[in-house]
PDB file of N, CA and C in Angstrom:
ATOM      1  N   UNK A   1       3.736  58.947 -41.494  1.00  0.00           N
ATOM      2  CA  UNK A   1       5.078  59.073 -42.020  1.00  0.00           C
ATOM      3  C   UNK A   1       5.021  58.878 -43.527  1.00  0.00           C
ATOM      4  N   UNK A   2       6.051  59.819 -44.520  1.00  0.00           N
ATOM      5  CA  UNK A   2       6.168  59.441 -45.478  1.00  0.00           C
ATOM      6  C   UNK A   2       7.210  58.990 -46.113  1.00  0.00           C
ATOM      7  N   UNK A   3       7.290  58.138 -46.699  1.00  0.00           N
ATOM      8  CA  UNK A   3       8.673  57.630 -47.586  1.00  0.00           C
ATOM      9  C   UNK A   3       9.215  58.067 -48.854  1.00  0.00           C
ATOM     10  N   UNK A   4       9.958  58.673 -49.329  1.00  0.00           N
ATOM     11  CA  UNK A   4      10.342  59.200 -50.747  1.00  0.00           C
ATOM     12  C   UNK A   4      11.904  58.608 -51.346  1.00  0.00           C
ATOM     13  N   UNK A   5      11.840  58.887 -52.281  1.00  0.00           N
ATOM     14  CA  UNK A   5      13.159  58.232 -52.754  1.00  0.00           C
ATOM     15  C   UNK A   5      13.812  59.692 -53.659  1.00  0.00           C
ATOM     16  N   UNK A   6      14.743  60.000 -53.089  1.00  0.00           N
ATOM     17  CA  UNK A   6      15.597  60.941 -53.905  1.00  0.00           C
ATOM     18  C   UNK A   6      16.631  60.188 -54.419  1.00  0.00           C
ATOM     19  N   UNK A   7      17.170  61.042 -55.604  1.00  0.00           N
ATOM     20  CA  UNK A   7      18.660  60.711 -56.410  1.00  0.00           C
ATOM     21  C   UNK A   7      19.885  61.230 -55.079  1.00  0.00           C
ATOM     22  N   UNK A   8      20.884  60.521 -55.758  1.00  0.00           N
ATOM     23  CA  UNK A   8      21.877  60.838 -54.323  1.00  0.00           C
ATOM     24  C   UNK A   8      22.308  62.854 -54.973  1.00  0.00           C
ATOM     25  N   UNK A   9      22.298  63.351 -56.052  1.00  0.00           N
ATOM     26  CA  UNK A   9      22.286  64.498 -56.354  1.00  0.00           C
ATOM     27  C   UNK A   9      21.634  65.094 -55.737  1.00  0.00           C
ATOM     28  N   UNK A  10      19.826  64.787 -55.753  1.00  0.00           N
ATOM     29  CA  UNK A  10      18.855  65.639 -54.702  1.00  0.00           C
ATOM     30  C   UNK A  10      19.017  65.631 -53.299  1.00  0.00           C
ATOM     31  N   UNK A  11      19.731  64.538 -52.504  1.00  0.00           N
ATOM     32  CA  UNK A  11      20.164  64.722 -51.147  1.00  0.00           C
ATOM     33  C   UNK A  11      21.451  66.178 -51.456  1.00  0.00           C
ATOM     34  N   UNK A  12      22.212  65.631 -52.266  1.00  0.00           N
ATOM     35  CA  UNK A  12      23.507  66.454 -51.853  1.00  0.00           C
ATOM     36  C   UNK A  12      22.984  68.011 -52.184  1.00  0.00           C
ATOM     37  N   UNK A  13      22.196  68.306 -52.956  1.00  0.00           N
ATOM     38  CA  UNK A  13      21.482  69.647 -53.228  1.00  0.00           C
ATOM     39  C   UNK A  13      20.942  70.039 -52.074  1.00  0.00           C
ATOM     40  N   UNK A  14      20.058  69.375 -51.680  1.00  0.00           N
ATOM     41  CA  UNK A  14      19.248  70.106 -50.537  1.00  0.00           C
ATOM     42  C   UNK A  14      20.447  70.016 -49.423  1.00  0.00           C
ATOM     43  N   UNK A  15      21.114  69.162 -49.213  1.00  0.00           N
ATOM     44  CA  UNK A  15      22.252  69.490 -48.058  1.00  0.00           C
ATOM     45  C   UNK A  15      22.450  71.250 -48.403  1.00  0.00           C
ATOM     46  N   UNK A  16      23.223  71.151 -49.613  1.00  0.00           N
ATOM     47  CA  UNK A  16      23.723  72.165 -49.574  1.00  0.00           C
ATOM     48  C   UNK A  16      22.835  73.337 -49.367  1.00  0.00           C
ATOM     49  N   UNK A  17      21.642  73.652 -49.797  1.00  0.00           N
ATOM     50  CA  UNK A  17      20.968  74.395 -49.598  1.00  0.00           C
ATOM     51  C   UNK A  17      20.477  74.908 -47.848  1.00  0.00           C
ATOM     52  N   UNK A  18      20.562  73.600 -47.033  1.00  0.00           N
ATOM     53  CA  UNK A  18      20.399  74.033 -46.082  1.00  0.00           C
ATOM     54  C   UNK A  18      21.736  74.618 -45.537  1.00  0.00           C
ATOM     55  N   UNK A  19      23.009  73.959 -45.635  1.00  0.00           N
ATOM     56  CA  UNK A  19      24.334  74.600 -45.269  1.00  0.00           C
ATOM     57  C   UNK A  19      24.331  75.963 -45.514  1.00  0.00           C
ATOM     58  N   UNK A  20      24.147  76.403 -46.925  1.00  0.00           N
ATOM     59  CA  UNK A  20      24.681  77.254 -47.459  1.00  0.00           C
ATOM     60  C   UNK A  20      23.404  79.083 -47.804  1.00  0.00           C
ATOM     61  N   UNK A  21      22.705  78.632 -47.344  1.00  0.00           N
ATOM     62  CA  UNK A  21      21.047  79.232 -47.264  1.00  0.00           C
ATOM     63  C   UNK A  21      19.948  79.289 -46.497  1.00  0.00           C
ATOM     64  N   UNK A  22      20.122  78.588 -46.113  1.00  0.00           N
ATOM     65  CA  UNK A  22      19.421  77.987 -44.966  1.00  0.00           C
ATOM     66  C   UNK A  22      19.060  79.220 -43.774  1.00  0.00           C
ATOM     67  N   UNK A  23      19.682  79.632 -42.869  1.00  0.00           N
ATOM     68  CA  UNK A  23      19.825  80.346 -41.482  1.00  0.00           C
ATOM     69  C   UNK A  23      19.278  81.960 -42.506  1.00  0.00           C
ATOM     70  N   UNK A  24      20.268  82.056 -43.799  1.00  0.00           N
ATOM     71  CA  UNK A  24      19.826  83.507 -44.486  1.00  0.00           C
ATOM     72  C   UNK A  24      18.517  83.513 -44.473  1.00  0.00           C
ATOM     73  N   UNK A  25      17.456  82.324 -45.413  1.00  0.00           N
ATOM     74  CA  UNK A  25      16.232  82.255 -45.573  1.00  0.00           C
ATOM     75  C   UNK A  25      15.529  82.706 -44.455  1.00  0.00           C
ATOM     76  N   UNK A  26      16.342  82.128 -43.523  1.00  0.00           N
ATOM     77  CA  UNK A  26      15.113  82.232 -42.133  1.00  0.00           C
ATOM     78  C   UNK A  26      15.269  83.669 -41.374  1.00  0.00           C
ATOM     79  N   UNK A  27      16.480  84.508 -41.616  1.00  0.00           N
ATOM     80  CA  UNK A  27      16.576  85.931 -40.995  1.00  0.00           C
ATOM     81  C   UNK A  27      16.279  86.618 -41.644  1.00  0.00           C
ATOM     82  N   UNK A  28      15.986  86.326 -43.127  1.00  0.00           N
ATOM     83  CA  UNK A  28      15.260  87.638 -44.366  1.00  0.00           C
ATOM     84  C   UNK A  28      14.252  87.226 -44.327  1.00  0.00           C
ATOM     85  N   UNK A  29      13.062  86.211 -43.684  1.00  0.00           N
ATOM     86  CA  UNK A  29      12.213  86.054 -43.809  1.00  0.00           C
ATOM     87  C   UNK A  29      11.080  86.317 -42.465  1.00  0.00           C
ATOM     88  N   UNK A  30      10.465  87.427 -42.265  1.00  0.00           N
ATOM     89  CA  UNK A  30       9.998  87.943 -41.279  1.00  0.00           C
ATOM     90  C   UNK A  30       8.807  87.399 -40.624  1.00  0.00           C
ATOM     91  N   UNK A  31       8.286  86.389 -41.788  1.00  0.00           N
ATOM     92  CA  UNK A  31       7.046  85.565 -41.806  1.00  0.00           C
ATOM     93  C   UNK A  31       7.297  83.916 -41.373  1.00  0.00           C
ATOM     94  N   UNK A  32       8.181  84.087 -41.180  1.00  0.00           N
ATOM     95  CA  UNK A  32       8.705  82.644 -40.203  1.00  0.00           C
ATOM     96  C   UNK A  32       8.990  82.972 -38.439  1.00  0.00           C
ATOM     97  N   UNK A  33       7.877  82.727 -37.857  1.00  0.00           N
ATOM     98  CA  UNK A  33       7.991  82.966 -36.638  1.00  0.00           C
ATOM     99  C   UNK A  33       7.413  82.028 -35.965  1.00  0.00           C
ATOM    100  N   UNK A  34       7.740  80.540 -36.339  1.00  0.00           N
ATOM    101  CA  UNK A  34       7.440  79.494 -35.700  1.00  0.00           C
ATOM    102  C   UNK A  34       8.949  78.191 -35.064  1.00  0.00           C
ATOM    103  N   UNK A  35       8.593  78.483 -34.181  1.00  0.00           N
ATOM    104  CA  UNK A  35      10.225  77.539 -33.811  1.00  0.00           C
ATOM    105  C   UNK A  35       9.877  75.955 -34.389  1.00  0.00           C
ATOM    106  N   UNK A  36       8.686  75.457 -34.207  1.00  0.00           N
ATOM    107  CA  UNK A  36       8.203  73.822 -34.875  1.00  0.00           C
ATOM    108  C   UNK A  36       8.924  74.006 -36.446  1.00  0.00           C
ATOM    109  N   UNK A  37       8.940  75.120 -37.030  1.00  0.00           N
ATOM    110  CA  UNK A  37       9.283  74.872 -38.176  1.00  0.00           C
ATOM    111  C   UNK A  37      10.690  74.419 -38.649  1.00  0.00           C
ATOM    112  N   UNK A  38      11.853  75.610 -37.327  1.00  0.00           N
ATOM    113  CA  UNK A  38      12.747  75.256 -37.372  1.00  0.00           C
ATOM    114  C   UNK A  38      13.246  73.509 -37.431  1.00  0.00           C
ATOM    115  N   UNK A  39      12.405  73.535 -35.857  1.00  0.00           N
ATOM    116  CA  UNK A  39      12.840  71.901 -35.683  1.00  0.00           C
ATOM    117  C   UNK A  39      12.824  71.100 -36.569  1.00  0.00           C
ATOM    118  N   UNK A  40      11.733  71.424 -37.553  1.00  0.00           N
ATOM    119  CA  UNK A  40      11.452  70.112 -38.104  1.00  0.00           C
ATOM    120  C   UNK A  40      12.485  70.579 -39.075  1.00  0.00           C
ATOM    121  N   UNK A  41      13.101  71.330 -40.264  1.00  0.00           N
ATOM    122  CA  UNK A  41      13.659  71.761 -40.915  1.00  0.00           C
ATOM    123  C   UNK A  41      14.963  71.081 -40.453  1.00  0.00           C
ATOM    124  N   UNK A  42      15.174  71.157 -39.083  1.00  0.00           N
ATOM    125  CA  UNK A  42      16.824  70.479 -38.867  1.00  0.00           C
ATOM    126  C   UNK A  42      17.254  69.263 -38.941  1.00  0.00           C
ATOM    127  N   UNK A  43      15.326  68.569 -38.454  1.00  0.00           N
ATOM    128  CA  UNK A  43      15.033  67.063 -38.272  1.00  0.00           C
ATOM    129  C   UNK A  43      15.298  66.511 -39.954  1.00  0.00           C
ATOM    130  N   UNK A  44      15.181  67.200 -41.158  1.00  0.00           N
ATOM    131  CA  UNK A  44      14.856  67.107 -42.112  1.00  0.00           C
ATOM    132  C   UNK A  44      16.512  67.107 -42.405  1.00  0.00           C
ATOM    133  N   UNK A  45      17.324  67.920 -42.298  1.00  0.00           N
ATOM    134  CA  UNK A  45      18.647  68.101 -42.629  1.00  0.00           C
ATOM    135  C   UNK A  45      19.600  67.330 -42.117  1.00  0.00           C
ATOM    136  N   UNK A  46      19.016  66.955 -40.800  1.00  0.00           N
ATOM    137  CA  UNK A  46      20.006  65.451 -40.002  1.00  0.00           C
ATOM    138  C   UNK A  46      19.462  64.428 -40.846  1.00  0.00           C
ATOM    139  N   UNK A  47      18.493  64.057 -40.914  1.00  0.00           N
ATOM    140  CA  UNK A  47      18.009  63.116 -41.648  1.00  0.00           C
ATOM    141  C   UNK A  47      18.564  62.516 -43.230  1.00  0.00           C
ATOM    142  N   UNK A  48      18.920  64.149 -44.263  1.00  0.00           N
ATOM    143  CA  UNK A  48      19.340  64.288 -45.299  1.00  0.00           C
ATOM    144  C   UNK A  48      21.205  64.033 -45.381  1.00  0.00           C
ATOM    145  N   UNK A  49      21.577  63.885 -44.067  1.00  0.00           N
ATOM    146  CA  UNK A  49      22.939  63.846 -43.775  1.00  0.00           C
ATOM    147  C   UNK A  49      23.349  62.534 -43.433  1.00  0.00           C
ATOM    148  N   UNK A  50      22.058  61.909 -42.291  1.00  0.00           N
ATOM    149  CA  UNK A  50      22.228  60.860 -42.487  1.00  0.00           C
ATOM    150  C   UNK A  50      22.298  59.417 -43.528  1.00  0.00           C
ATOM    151  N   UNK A  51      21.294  59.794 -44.290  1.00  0.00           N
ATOM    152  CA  UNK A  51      21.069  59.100 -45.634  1.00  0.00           C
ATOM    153  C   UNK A  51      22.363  59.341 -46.369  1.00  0.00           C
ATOM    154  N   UNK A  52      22.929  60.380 -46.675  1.00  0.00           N
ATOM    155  CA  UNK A  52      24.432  60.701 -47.340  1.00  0.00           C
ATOM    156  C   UNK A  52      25.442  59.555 -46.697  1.00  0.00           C
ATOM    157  N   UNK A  53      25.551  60.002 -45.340  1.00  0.00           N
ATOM    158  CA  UNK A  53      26.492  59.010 -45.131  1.00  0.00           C
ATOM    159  C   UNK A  53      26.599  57.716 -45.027  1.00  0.00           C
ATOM    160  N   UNK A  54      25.005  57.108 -44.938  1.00  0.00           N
ATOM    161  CA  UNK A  54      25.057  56.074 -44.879  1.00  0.00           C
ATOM    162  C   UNK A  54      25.384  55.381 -46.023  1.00  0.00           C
ATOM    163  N   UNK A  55      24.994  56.167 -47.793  1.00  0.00           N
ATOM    164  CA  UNK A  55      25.349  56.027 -48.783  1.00  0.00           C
ATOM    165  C   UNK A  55      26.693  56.167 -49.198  1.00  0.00           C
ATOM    166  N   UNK A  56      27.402  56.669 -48.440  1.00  0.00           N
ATOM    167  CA  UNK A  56      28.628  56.583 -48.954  1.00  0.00           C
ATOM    168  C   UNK A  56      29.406  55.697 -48.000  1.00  0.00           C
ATOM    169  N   UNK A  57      28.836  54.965 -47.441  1.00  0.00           N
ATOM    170  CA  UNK A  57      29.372  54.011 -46.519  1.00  0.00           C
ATOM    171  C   UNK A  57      30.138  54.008 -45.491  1.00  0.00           C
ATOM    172  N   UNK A  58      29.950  55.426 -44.327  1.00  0.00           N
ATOM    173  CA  UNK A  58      30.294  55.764 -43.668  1.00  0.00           C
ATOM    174  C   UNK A  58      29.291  55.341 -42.440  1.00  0.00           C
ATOM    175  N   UNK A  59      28.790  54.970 -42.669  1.00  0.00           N
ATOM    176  CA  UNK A  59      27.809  54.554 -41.654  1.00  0.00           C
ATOM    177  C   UNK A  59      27.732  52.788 -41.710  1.00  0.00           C
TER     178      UNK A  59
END
């Protein structure tokens, strides 16, 4: 496992990037034909959602 420390900006960026780009990247991209990748990509975006909210004290 690794541990990193983002700015609360770099969470809210990559949120958005997966919201907002995310699903496009992966249907214009013909060279993604691994479902592990997905998973982990979502595992990565719950994760990035969770940290948000827990920072804003919703959690």
């Amino acid at each position: 496992m690794y541990a990193i420390d983002l700015t609360k900006s770099q969470v809210e960026n990559l949120i958005e990037f997966f919201e907002v780009n995310f699903i496009r990247s992966v249907r214009e991209d013909d060279g993604i034909d691994n479902m592990a990748y997905i998973v982990d990509m979502c595992h990565i975006y719950t994760k990035l959602k969770n940290a948000k909210e827990k920072s804003d004290g919703k959690n």
